[in-house]
PDB file of N, CA and C in Angstrom:
ATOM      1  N   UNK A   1      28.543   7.544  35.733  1.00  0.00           N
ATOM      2  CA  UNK A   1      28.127   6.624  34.682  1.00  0.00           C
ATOM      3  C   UNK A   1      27.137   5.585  35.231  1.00  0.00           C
ATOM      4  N   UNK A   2      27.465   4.998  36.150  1.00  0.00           N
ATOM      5  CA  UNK A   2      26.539   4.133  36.905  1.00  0.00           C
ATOM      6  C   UNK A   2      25.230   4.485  37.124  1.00  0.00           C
ATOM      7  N   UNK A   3      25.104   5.801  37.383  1.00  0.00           N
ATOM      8  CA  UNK A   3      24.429   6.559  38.326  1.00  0.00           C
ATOM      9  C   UNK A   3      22.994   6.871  36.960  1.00  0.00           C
ATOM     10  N   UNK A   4      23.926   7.312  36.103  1.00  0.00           N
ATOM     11  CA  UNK A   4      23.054   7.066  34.690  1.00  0.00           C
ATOM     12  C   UNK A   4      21.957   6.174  34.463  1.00  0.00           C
ATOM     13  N   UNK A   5      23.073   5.046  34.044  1.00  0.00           N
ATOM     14  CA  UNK A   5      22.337   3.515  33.910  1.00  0.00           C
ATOM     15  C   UNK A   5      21.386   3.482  35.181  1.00  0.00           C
ATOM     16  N   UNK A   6      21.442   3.398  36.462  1.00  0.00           N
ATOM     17  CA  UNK A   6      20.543   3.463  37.503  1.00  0.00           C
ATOM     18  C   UNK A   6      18.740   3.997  37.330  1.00  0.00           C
ATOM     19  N   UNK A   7      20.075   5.464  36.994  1.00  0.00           N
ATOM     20  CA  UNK A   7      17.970   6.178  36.616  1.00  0.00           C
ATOM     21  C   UNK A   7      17.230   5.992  35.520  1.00  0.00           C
ATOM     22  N   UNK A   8      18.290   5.641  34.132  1.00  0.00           N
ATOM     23  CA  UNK A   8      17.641   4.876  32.990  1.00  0.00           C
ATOM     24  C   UNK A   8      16.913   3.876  33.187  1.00  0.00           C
ATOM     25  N   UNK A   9      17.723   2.679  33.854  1.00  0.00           N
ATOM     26  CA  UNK A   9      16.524   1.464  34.541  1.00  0.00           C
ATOM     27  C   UNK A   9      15.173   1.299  35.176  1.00  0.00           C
ATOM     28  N   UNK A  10      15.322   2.926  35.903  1.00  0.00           N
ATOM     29  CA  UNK A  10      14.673   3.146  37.032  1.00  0.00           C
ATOM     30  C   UNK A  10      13.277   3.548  35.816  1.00  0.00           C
ATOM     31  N   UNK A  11      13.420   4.695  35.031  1.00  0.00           N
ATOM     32  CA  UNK A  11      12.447   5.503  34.236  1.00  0.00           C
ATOM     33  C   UNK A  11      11.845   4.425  33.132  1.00  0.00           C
ATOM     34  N   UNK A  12      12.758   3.138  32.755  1.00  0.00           N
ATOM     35  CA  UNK A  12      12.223   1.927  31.509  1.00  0.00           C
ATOM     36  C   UNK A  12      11.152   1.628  32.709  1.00  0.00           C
ATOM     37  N   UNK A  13      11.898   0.878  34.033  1.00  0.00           N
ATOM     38  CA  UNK A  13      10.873  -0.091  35.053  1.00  0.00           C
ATOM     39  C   UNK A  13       9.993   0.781  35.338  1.00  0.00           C
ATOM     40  N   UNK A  14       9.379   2.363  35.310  1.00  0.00           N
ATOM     41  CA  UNK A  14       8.014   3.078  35.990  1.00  0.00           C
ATOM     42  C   UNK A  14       7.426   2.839  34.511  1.00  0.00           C
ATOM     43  N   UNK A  15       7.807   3.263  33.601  1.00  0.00           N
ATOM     44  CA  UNK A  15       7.086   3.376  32.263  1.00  0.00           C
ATOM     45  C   UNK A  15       6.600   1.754  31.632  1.00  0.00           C
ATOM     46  N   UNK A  16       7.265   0.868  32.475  1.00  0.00           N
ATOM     47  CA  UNK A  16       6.774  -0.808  31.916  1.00  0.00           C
ATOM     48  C   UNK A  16       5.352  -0.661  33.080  1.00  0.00           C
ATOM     49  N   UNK A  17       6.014  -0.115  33.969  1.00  0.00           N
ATOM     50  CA  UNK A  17       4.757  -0.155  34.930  1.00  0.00           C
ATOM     51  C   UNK A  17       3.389   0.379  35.143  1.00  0.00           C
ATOM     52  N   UNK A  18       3.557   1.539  34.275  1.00  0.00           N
ATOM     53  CA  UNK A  18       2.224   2.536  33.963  1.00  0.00           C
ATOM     54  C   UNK A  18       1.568   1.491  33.157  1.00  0.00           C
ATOM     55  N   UNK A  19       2.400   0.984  31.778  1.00  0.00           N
ATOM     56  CA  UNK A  19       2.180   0.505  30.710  1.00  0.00           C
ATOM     57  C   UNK A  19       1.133  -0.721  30.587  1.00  0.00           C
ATOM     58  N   UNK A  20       1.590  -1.418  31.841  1.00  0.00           N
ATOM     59  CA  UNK A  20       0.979  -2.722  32.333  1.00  0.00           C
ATOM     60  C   UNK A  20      -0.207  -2.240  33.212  1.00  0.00           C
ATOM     61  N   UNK A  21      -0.668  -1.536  33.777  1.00  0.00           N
ATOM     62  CA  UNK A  21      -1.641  -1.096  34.905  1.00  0.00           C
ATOM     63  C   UNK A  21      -2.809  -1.651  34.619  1.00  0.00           C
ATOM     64  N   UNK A  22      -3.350  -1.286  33.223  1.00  0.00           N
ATOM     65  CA  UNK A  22      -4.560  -1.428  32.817  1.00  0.00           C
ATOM     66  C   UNK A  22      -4.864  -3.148  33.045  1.00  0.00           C
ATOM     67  N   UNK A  23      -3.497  -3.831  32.489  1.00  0.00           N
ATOM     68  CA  UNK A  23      -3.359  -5.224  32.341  1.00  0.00           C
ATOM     69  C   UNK A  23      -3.851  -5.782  32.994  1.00  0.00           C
ATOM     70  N   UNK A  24      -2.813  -5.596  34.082  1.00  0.00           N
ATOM     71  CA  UNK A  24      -2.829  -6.523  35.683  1.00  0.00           C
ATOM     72  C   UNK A  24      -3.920  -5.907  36.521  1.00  0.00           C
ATOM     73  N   UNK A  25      -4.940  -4.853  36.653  1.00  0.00           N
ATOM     74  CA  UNK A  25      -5.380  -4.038  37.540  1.00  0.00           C
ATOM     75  C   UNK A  25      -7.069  -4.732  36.715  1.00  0.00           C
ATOM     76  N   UNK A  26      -6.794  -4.677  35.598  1.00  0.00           N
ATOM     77  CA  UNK A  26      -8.513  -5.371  35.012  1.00  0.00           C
ATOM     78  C   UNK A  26      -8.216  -6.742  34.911  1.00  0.00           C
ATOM     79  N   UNK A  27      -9.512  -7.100  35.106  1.00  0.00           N
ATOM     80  CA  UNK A  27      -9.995  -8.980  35.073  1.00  0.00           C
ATOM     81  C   UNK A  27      -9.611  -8.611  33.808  1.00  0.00           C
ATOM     82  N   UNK A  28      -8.923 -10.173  33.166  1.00  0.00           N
ATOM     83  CA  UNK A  28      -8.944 -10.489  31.708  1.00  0.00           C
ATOM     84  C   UNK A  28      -8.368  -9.306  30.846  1.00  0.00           C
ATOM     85  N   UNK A  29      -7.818  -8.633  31.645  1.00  0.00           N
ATOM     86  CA  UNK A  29      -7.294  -7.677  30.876  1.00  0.00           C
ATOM     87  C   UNK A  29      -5.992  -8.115  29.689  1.00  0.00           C
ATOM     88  N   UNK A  30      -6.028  -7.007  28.547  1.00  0.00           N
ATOM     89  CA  UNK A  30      -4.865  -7.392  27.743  1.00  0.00           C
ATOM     90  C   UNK A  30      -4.766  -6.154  26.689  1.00  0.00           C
ATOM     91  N   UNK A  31      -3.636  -6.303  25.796  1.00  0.00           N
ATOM     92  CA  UNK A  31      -3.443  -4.844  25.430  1.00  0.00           C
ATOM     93  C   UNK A  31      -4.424  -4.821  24.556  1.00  0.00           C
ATOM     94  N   UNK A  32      -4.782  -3.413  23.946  1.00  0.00           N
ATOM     95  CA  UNK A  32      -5.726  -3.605  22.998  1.00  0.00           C
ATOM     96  C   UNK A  32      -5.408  -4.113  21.471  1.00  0.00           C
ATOM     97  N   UNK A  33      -6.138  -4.182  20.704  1.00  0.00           N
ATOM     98  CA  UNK A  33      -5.674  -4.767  19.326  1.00  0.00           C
ATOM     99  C   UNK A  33      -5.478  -4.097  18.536  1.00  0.00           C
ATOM    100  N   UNK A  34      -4.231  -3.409  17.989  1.00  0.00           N
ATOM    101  CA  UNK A  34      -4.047  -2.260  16.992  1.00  0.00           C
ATOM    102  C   UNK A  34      -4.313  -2.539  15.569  1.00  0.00           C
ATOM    103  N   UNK A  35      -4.505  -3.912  15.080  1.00  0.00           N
ATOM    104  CA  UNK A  35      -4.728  -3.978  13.859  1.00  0.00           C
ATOM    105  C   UNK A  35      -5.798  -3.157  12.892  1.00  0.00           C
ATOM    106  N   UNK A  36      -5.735  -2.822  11.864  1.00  0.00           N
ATOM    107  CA  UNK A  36      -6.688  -2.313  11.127  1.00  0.00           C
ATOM    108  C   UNK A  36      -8.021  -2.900  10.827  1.00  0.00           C
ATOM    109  N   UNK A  37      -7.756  -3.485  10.783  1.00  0.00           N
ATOM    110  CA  UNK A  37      -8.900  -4.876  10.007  1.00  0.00           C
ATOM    111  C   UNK A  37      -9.408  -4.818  11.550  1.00  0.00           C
ATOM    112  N   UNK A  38      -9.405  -4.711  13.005  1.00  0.00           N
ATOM    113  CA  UNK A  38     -10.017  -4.838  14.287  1.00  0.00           C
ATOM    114  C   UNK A  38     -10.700  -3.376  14.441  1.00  0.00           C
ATOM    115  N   UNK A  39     -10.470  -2.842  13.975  1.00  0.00           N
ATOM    116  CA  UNK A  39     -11.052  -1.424  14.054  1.00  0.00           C
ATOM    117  C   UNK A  39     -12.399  -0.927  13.781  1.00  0.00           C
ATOM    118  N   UNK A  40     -13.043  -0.326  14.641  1.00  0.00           N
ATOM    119  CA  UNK A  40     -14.352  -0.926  13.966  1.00  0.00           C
ATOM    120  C   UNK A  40     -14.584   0.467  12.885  1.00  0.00           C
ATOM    121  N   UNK A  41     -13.645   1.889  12.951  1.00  0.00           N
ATOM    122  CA  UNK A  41     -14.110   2.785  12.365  1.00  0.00           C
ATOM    123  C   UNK A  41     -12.930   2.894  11.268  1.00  0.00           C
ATOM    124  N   UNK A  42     -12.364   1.805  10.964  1.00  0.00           N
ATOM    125  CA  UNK A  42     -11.837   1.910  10.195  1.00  0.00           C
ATOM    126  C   UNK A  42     -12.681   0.805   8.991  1.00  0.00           C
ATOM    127  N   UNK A  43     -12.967  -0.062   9.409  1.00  0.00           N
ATOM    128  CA  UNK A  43     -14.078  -1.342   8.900  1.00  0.00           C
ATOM    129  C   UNK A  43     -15.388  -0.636   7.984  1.00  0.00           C
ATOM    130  N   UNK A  44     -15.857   0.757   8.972  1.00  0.00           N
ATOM    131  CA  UNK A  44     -16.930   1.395   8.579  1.00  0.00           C
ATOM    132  C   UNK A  44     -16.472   1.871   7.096  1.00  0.00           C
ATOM    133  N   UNK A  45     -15.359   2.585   7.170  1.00  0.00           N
ATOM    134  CA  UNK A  45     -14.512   3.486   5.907  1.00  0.00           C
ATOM    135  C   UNK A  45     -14.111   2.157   5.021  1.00  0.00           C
ATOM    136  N   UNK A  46     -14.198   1.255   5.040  1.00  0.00           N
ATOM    137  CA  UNK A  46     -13.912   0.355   4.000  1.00  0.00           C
ATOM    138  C   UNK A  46     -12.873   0.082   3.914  1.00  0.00           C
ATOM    139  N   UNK A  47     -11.941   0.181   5.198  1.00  0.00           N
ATOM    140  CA  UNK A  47     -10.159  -0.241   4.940  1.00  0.00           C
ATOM    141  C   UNK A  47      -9.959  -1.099   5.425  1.00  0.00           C
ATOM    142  N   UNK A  48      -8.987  -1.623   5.212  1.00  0.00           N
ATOM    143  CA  UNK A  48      -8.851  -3.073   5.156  1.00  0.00           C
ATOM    144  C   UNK A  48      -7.384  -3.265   5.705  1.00  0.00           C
ATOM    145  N   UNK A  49      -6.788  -4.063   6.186  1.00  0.00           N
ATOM    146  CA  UNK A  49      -4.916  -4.536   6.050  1.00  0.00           C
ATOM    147  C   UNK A  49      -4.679  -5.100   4.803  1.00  0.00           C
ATOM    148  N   UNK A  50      -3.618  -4.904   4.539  1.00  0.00           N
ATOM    149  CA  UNK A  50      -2.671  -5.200   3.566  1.00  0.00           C
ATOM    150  C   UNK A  50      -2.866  -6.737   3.115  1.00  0.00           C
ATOM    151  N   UNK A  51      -2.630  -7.208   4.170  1.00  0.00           N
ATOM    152  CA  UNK A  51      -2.641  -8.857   3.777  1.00  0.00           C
ATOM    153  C   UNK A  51      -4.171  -9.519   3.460  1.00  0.00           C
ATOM    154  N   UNK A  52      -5.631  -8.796   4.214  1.00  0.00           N
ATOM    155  CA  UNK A  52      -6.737  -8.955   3.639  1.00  0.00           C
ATOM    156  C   UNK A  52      -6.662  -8.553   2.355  1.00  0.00           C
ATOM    157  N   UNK A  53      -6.517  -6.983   2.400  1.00  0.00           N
ATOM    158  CA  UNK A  53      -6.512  -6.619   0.474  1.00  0.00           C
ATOM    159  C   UNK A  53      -5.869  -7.831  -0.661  1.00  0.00           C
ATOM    160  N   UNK A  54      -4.554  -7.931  -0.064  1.00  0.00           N
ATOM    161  CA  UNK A  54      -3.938  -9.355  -0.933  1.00  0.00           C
ATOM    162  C   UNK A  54      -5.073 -10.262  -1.193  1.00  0.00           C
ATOM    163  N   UNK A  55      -5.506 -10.984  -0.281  1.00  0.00           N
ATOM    164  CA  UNK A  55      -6.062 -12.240   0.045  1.00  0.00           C
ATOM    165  C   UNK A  55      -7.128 -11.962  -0.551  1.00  0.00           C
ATOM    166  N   UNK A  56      -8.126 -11.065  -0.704  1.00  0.00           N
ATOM    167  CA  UNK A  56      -9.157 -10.614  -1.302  1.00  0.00           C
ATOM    168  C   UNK A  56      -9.153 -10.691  -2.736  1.00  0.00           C
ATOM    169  N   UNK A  57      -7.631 -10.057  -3.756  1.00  0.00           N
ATOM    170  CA  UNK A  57      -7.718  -9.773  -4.495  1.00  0.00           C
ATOM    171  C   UNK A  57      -7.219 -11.191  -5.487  1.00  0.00           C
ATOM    172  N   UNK A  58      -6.484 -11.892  -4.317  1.00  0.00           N
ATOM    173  CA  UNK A  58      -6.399 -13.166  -5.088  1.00  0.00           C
ATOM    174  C   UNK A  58      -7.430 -14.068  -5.318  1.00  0.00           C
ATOM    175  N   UNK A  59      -8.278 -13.724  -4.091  1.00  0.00           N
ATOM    176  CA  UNK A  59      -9.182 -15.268  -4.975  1.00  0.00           C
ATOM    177  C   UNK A  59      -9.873 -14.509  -6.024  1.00  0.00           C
ATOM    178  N   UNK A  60     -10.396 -12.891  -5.922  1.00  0.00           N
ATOM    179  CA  UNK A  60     -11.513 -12.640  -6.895  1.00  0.00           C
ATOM    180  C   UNK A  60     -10.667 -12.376  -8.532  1.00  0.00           C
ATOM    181  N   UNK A  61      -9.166 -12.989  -8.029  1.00  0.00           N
ATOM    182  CA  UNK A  61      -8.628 -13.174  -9.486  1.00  0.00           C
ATOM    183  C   UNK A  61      -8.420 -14.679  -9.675  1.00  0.00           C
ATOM    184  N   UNK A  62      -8.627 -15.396  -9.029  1.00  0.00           N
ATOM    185  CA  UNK A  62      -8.212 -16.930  -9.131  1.00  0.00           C
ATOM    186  C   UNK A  62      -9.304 -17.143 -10.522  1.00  0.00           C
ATOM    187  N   UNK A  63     -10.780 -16.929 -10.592  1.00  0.00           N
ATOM    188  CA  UNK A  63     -11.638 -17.471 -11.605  1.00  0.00           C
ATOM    189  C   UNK A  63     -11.420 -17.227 -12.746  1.00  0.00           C
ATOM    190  N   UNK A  64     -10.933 -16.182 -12.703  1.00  0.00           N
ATOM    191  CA  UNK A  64     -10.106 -15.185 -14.108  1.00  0.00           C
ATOM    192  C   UNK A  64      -9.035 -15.840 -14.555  1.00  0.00           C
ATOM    193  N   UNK A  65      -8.456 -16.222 -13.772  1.00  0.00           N
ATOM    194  CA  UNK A  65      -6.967 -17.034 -14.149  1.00  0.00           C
ATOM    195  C   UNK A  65      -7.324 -18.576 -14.858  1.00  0.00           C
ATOM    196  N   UNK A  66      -8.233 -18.667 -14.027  1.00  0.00           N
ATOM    197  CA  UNK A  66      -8.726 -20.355 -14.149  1.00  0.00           C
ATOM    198  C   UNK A  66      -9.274 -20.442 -15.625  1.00  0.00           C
ATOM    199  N   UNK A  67     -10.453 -19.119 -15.879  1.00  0.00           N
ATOM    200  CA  UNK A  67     -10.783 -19.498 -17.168  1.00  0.00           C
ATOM    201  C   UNK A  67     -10.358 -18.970 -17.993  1.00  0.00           C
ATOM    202  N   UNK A  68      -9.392 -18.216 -17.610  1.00  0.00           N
ATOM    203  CA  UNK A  68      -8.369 -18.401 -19.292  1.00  0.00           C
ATOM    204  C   UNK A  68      -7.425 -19.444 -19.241  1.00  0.00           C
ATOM    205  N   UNK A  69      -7.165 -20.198 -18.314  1.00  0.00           N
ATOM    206  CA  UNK A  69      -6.480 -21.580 -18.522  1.00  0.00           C
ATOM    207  C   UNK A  69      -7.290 -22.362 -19.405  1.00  0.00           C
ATOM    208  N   UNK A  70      -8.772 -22.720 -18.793  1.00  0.00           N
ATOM    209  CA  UNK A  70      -9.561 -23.816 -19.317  1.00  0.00           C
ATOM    210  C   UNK A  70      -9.595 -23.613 -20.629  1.00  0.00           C
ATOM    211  N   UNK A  71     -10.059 -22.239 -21.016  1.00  0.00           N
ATOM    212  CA  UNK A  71     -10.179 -21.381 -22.228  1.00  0.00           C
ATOM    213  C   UNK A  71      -8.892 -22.120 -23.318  1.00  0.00           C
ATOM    214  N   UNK A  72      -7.897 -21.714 -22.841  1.00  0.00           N
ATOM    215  CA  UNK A  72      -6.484 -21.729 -23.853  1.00  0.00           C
ATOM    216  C   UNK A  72      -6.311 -23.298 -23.882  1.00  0.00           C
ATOM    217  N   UNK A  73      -7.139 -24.628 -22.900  1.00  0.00           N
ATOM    218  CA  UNK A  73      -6.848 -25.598 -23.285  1.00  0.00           C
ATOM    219  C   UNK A  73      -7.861 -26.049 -23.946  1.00  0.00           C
ATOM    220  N   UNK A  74      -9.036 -25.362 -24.174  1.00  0.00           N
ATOM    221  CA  UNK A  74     -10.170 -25.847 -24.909  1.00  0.00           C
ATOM    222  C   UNK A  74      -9.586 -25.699 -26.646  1.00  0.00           C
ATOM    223  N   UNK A  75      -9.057 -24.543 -26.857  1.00  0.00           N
ATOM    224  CA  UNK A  75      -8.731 -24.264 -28.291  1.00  0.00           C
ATOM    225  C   UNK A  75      -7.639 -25.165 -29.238  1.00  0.00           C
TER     226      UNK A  75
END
């Protein structure tokens, strides 16, 4: 059982260690940025993250909202 846990530890600590190489081994190194919205060939295709799409779709509805407020208090 021990002996288990041992080589489990052993195979997490080589695989943290591959993992990090690029890190510690380049100046300024750091992981890369998986986001969508950082992507540059995803940017090309017109996709976006989730929380841009939101954010997008609220303001180009905020004016819409606004003037049927102004609208319904003008009448």
């Amino acid at each position: 059982m021990l002996e288990t846990i041992l080589i489990s530890m052993l195979i997490v600590a080589i695989c943290t260690a591959l993992l990090a190489v690029r890190i510690l081994l380049k100046k300024d190194g750091r992981f890369p940025d998986m986001h969508v919205g950082d992507n540059p060939a995803m940017r090309k295709r017109g996709v976006k993250c989730v929380q841009a799409q939101d954010r997008e779709a609220r303001t180009k509805a905020s004016p819409k909202i606004r003037e049927f407020a102004l609208n319904g208090q003008k009448k």
